[in-house]
PDB file of N, CA and C in Angstrom:
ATOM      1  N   UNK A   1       0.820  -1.185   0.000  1.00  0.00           N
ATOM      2  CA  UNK A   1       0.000   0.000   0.000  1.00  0.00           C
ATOM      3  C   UNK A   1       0.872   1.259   0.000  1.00  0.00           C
ATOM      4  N   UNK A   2       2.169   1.302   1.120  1.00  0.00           N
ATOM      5  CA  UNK A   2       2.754   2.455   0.540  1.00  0.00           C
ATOM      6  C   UNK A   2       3.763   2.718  -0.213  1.00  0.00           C
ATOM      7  N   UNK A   3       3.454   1.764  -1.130  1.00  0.00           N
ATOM      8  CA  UNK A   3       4.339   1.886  -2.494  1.00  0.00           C
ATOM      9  C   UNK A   3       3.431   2.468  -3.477  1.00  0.00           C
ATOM     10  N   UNK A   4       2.122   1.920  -3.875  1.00  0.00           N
ATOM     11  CA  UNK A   4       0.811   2.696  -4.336  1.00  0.00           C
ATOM     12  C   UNK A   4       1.188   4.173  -3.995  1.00  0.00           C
ATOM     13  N   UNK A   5       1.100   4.312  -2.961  1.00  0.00           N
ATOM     14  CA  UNK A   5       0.620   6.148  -2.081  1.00  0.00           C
ATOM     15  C   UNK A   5       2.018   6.262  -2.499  1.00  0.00           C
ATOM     16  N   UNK A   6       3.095   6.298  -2.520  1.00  0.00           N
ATOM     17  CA  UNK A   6       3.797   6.757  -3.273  1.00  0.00           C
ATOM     18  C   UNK A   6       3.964   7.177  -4.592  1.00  0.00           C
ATOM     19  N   UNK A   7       3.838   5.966  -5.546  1.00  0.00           N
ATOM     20  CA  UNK A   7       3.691   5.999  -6.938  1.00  0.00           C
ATOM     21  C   UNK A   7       2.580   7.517  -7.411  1.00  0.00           C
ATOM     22  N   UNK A   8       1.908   7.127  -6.633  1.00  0.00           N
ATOM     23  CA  UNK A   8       0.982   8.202  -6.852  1.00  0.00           C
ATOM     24  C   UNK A   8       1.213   9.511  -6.693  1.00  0.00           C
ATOM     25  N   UNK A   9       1.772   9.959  -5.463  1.00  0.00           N
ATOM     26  CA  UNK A   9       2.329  10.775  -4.473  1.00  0.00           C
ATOM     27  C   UNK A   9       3.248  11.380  -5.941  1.00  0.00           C
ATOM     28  N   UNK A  10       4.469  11.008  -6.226  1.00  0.00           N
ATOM     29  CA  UNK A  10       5.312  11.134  -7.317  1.00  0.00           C
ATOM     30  C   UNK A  10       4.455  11.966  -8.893  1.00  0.00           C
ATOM     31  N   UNK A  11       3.462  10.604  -8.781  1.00  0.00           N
ATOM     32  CA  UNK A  11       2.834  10.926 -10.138  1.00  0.00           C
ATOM     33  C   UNK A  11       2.347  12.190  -9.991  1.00  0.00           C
ATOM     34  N   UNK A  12       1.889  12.688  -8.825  1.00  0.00           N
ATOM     35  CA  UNK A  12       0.819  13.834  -8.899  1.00  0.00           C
ATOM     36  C   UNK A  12       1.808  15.281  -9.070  1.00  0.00           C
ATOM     37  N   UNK A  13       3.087  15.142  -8.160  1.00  0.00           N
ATOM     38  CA  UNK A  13       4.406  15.996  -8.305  1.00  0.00           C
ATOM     39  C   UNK A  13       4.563  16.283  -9.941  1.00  0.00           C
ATOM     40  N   UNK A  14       4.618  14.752 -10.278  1.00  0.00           N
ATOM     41  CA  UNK A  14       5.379  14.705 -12.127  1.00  0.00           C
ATOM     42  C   UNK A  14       4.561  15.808 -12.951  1.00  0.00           C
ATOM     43  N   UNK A  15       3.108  15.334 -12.619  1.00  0.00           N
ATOM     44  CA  UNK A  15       1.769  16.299 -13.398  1.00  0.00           C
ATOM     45  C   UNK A  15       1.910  17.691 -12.565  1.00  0.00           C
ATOM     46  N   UNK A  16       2.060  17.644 -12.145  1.00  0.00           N
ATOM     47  CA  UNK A  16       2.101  19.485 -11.582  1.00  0.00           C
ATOM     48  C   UNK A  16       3.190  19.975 -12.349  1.00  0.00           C
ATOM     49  N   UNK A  17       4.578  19.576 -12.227  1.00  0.00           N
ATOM     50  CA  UNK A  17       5.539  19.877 -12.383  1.00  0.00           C
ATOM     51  C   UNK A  17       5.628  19.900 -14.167  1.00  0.00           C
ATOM     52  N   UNK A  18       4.589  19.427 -14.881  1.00  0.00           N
ATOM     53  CA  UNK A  18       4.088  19.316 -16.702  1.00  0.00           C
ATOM     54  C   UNK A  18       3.387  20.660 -16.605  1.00  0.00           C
ATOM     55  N   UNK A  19       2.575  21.049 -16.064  1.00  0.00           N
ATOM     56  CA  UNK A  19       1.690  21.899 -16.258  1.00  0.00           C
ATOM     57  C   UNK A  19       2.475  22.885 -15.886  1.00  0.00           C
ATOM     58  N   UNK A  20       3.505  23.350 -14.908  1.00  0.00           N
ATOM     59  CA  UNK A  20       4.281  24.494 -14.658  1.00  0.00           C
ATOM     60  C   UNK A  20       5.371  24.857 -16.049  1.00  0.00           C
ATOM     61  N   UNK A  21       5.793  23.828 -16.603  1.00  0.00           N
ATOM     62  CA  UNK A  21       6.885  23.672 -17.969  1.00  0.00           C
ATOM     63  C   UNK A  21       6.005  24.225 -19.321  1.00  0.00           C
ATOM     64  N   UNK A  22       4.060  23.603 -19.116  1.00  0.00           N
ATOM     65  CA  UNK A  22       3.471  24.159 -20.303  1.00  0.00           C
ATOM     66  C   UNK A  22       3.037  25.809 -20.239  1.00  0.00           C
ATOM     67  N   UNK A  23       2.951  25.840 -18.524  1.00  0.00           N
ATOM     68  CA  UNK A  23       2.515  27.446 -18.455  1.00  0.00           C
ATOM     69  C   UNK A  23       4.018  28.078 -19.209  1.00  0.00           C
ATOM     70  N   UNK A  24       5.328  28.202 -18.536  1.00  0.00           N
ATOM     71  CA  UNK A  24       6.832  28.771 -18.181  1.00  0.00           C
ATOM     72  C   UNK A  24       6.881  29.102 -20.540  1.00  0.00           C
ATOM     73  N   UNK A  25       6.637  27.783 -21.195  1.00  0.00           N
ATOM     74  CA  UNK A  25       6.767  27.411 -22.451  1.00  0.00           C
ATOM     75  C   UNK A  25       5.964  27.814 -23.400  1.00  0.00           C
ATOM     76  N   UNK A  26       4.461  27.859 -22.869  1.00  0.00           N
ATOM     77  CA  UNK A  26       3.320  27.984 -23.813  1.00  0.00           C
ATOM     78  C   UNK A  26       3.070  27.242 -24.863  1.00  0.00           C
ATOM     79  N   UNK A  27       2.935  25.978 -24.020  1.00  0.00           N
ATOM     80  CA  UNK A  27       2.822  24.905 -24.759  1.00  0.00           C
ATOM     81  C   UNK A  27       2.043  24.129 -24.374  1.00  0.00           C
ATOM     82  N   UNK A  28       1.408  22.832 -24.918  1.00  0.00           N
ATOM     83  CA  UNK A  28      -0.161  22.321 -24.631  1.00  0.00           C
ATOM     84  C   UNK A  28      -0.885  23.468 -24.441  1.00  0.00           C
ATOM     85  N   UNK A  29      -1.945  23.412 -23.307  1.00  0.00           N
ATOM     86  CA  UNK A  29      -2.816  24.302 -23.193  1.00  0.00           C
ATOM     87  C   UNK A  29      -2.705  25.562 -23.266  1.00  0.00           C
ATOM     88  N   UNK A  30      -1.509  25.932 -23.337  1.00  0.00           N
ATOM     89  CA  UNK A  30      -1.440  27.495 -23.939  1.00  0.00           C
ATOM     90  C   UNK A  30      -0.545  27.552 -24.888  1.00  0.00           C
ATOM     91  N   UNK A  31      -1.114  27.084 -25.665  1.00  0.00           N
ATOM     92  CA  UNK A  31      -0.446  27.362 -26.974  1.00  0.00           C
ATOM     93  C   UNK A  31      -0.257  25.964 -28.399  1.00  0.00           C
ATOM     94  N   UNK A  32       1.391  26.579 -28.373  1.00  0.00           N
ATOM     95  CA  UNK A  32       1.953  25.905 -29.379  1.00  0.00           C
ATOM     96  C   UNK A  32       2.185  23.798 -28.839  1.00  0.00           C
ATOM     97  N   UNK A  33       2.408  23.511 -29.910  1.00  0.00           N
ATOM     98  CA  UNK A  33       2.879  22.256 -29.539  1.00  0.00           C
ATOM     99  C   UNK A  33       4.732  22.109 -28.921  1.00  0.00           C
ATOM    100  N   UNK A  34       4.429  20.821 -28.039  1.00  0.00           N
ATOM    101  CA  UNK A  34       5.955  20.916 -27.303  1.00  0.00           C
ATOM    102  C   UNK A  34       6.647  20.012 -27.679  1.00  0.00           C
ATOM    103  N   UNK A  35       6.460  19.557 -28.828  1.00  0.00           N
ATOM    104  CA  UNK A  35       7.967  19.350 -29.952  1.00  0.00           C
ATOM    105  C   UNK A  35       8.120  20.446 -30.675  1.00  0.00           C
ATOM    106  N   UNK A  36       7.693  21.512 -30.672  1.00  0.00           N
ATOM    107  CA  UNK A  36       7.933  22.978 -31.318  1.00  0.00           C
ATOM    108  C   UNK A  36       9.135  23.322 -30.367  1.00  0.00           C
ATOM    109  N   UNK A  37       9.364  23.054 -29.163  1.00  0.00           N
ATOM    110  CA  UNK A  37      10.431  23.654 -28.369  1.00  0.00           C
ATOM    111  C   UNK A  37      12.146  22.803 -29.095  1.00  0.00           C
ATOM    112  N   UNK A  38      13.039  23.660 -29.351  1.00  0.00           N
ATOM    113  CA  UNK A  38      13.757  23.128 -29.930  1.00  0.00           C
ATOM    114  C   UNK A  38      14.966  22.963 -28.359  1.00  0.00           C
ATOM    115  N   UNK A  39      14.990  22.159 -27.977  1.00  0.00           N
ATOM    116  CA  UNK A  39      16.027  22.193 -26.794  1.00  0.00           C
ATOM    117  C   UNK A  39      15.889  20.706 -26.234  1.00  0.00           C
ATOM    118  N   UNK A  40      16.784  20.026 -26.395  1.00  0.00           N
ATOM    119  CA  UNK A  40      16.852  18.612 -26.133  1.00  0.00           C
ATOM    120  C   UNK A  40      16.502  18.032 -24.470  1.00  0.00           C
ATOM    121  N   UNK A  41      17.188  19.294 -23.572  1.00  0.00           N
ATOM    122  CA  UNK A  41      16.851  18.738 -21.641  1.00  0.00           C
ATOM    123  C   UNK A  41      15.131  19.257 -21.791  1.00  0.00           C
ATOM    124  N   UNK A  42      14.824  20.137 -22.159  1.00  0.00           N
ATOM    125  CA  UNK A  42      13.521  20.330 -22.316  1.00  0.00           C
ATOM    126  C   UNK A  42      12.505  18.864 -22.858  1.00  0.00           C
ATOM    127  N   UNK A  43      13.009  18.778 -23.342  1.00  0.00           N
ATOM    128  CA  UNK A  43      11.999  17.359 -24.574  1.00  0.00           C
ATOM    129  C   UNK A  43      12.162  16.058 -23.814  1.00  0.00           C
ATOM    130  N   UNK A  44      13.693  15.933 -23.185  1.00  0.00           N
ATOM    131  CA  UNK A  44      13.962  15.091 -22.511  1.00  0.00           C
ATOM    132  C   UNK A  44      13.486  14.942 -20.888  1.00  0.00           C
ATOM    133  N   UNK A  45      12.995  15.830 -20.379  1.00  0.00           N
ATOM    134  CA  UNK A  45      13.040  16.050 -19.046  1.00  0.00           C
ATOM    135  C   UNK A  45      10.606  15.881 -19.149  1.00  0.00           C
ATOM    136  N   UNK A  46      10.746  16.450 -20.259  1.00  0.00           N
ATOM    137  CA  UNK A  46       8.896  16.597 -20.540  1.00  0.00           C
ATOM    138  C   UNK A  46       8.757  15.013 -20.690  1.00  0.00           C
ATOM    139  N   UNK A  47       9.143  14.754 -21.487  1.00  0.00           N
ATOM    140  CA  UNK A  47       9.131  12.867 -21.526  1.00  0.00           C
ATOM    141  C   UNK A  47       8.974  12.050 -20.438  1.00  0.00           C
ATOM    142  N   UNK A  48       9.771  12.422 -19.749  1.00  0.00           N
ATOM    143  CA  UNK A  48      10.212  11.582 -18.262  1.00  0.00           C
ATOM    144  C   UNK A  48       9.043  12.383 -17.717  1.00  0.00           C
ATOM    145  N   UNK A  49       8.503  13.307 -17.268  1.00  0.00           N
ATOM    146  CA  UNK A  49       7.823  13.551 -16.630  1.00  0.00           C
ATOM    147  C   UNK A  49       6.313  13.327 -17.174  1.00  0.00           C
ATOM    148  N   UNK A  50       6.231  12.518 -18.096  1.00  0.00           N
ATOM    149  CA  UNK A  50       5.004  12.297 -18.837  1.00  0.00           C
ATOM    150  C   UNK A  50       5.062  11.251 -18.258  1.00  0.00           C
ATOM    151  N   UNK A  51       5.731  10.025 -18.319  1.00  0.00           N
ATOM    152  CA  UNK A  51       5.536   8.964 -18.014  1.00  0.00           C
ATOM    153  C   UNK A  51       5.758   8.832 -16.314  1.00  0.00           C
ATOM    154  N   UNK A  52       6.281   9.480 -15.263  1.00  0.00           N
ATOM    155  CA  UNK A  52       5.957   9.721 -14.193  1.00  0.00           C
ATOM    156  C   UNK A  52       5.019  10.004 -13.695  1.00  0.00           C
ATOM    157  N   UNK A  53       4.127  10.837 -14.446  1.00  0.00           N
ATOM    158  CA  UNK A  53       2.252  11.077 -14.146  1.00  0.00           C
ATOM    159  C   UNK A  53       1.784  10.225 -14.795  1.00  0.00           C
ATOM    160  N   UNK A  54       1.941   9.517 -15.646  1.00  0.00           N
ATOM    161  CA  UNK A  54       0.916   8.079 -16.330  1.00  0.00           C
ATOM    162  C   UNK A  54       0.246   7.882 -14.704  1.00  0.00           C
ATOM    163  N   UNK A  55       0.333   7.564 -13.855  1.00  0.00           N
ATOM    164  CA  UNK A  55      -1.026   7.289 -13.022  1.00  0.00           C
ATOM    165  C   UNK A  55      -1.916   8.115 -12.670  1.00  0.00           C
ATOM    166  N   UNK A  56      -1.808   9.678 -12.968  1.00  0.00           N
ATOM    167  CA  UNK A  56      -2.988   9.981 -12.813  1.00  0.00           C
ATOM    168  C   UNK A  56      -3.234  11.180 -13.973  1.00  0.00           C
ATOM    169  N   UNK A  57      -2.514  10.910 -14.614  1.00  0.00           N
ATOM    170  CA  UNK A  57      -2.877  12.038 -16.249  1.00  0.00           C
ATOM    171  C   UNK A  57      -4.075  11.613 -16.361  1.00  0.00           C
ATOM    172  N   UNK A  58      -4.898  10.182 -16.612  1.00  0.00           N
ATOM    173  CA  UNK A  58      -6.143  10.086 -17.094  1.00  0.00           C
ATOM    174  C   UNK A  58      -7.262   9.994 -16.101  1.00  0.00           C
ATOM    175  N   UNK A  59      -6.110  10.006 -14.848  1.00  0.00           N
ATOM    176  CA  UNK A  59      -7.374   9.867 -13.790  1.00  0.00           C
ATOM    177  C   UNK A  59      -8.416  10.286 -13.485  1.00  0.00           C
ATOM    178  N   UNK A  60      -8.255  12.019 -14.177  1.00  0.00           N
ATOM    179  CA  UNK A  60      -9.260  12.930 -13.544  1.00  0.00           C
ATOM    180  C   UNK A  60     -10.503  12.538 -14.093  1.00  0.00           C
ATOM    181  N   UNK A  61     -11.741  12.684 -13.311  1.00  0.00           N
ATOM    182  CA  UNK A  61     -13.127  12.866 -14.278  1.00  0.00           C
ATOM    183  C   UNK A  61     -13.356  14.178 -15.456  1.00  0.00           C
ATOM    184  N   UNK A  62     -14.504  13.914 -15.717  1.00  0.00           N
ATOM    185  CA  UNK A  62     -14.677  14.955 -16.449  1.00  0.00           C
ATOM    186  C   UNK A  62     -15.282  16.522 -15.614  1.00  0.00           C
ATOM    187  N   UNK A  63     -14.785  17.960 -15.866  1.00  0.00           N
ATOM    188  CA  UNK A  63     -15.897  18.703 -15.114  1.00  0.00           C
ATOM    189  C   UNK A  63     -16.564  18.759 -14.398  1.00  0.00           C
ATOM    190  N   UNK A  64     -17.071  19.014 -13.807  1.00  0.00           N
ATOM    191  CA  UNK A  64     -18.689  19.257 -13.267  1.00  0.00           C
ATOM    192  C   UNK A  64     -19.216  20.550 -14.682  1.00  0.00           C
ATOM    193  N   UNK A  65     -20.538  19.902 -14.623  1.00  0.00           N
ATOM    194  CA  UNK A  65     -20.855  21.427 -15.314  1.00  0.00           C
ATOM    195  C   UNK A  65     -21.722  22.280 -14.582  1.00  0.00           C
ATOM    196  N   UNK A  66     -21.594  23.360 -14.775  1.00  0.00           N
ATOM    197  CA  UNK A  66     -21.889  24.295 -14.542  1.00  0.00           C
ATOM    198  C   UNK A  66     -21.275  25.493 -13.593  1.00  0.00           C
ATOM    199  N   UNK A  67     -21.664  26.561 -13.109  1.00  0.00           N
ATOM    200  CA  UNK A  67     -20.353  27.639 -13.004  1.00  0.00           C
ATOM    201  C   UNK A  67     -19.695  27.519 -11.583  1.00  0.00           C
ATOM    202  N   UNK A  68     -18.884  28.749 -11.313  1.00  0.00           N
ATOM    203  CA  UNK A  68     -19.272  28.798  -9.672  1.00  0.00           C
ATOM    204  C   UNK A  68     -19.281  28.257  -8.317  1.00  0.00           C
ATOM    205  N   UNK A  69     -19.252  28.362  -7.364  1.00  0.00           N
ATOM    206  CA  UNK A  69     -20.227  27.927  -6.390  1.00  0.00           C
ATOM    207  C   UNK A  69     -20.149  26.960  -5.653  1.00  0.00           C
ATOM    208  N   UNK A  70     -20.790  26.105  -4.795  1.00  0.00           N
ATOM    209  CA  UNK A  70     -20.956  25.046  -4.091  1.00  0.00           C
ATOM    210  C   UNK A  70     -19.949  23.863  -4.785  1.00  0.00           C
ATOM    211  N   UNK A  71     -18.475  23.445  -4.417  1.00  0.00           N
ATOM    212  CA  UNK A  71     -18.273  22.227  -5.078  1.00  0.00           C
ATOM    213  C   UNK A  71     -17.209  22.587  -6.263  1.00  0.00           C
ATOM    214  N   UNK A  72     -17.232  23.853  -6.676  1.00  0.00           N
ATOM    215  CA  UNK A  72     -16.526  23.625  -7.745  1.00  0.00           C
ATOM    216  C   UNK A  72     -15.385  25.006  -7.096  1.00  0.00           C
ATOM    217  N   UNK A  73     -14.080  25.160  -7.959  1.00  0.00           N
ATOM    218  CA  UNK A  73     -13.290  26.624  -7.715  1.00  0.00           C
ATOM    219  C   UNK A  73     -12.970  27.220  -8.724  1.00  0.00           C
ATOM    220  N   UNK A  74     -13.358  28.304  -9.046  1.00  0.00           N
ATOM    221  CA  UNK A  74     -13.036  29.462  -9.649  1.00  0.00           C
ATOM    222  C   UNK A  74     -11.910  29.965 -10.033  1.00  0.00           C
ATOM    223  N   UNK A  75     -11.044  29.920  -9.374  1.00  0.00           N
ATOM    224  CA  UNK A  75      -9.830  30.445  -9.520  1.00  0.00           C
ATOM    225  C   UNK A  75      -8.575  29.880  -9.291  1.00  0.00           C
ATOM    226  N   UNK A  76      -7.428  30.530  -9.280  1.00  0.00           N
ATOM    227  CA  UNK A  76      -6.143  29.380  -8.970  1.00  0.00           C
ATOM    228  C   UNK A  76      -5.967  29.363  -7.382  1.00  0.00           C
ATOM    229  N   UNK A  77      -6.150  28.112  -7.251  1.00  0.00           N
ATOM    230  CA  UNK A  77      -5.513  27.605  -5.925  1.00  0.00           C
ATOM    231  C   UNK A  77      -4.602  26.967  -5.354  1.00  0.00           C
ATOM    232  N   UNK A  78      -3.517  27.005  -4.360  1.00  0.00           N
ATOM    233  CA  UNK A  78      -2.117  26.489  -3.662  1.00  0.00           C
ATOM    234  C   UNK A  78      -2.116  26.316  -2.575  1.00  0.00           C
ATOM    235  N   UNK A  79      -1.868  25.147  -2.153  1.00  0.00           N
ATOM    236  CA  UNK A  79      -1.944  25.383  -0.313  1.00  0.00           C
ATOM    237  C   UNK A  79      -0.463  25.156  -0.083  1.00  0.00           C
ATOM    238  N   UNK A  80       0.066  24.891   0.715  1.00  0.00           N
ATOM    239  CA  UNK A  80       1.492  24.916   1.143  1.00  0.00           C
ATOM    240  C   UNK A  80       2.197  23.800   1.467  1.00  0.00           C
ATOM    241  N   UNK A  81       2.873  23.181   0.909  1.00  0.00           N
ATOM    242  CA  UNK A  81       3.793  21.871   1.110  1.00  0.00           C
ATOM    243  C   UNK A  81       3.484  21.263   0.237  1.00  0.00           C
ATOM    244  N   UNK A  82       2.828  21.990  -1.084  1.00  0.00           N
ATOM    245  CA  UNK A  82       2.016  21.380  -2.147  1.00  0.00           C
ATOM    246  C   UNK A  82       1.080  19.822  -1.876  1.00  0.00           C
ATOM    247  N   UNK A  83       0.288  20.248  -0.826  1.00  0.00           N
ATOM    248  CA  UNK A  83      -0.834  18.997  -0.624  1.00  0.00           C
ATOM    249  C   UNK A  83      -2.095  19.410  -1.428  1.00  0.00           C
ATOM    250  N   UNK A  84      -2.373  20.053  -2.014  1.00  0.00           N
ATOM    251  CA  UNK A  84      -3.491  20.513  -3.079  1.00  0.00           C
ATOM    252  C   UNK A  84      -2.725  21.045  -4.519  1.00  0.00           C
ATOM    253  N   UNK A  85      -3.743  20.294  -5.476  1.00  0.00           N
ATOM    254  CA  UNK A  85      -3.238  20.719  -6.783  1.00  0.00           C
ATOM    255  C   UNK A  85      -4.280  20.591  -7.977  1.00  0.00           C
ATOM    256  N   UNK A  86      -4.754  22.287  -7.872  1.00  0.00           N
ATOM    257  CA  UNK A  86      -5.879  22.408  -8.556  1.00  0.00           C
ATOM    258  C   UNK A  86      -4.939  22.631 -10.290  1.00  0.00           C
ATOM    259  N   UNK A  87      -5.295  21.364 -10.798  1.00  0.00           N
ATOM    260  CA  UNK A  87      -4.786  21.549 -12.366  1.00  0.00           C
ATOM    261  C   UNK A  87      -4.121  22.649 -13.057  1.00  0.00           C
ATOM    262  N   UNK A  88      -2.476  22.347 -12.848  1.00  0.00           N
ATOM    263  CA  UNK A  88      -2.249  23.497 -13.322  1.00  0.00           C
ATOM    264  C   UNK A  88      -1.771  23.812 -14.537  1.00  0.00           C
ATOM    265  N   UNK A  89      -1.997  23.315 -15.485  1.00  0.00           N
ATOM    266  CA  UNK A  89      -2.241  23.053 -16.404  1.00  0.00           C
ATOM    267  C   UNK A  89      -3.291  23.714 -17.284  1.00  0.00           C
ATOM    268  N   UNK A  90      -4.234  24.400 -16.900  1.00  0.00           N
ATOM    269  CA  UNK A  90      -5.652  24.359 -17.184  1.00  0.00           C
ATOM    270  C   UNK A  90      -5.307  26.068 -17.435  1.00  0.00           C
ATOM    271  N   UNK A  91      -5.619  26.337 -18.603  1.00  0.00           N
ATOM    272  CA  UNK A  91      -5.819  27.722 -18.527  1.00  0.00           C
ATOM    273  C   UNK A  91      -6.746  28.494 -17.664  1.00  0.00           C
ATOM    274  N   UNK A  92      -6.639  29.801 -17.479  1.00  0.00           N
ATOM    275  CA  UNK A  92      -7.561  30.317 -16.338  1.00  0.00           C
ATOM    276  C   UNK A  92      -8.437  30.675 -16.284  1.00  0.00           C
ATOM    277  N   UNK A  93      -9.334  30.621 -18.059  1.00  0.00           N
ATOM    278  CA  UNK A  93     -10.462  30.403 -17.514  1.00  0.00           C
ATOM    279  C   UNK A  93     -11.354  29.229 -17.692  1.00  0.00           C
ATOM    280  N   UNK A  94     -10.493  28.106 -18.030  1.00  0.00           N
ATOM    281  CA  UNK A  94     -11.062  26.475 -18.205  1.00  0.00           C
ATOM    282  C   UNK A  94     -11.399  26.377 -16.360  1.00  0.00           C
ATOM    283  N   UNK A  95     -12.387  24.804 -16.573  1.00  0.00           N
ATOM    284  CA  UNK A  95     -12.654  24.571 -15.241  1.00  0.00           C
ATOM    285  C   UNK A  95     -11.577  23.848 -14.705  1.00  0.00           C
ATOM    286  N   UNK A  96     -11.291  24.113 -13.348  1.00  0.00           N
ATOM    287  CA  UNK A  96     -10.271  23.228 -12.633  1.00  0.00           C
ATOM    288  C   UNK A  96     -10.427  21.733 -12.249  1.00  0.00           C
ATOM    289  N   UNK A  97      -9.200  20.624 -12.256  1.00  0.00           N
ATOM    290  CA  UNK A  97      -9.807  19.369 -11.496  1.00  0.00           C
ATOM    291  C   UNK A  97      -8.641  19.950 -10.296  1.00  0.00           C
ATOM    292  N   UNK A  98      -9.124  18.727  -9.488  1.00  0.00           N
ATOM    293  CA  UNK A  98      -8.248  18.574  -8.240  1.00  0.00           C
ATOM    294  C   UNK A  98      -7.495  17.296  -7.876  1.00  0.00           C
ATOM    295  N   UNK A  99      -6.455  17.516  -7.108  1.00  0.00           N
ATOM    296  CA  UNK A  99      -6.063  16.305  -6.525  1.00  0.00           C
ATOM    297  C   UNK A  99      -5.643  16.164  -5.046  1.00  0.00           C
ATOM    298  N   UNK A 100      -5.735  15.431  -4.438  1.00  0.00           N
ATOM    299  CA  UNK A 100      -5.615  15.765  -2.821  1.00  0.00           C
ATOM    300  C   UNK A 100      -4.247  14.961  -2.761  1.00  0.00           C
ATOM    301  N   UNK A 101      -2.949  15.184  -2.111  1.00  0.00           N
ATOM    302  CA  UNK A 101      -1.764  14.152  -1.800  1.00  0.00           C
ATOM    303  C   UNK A 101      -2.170  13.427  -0.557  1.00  0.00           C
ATOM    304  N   UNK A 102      -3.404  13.654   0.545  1.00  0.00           N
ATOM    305  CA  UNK A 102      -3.660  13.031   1.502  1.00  0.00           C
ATOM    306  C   UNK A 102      -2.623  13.400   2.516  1.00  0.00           C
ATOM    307  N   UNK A 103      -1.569  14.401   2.566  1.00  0.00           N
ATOM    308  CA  UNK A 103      -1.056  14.687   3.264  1.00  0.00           C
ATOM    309  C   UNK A 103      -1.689  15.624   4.802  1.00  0.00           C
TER     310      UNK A 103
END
């Protein structure tokens, strides 16, 4: 079991740490594609960290729909020791998912 909560633990780091490289790049969700980046530790380092989140890149559900309110968040959120990680990835004004580290 805490090899699981690890793996995971890692994976969820790997995916945060994708979505900070696509914001920094403007690439995936904002933007261009990231074989457009011509820089080999870049391509090499996005790779590895793709396959480090393979456990929970597809995890998320879909949305909730609708706006606002009860259940859902609005805006960008961080808590500290990175135990919350509202998709960061997600442009700002797409809807957010979440992930809890259970910490």
């Amino acid at each position: 079991m805490d090899s699981d909560y690890e793996r995971r633990f890692l994976a969820l780091l790997a995916n945060n740490q994708l979505g900070a490289m696509d914001r920094a790049n403007g690439t995936g969700p904002f933007g261009r594609n990231r074989r457009d980046v011509q820089n080999r530790d870049f391509q090499a380092t996005y790779s590895t960290l793709r396959q480090l989140a393979g456990p929970v890149a597809n995890a998320h559900l879909p949305p909730a729909s609708g706006g606002g309110g009860h259940g859902h968040f609005d805006g960008r959120w961080r808590v500290s020791r990175q135990t919350l990680y509202i998709d960061a990835a997600a442009p700002a004004s797409a809807s957010k998912t979440f992930d809890f580290s259970g910490l």
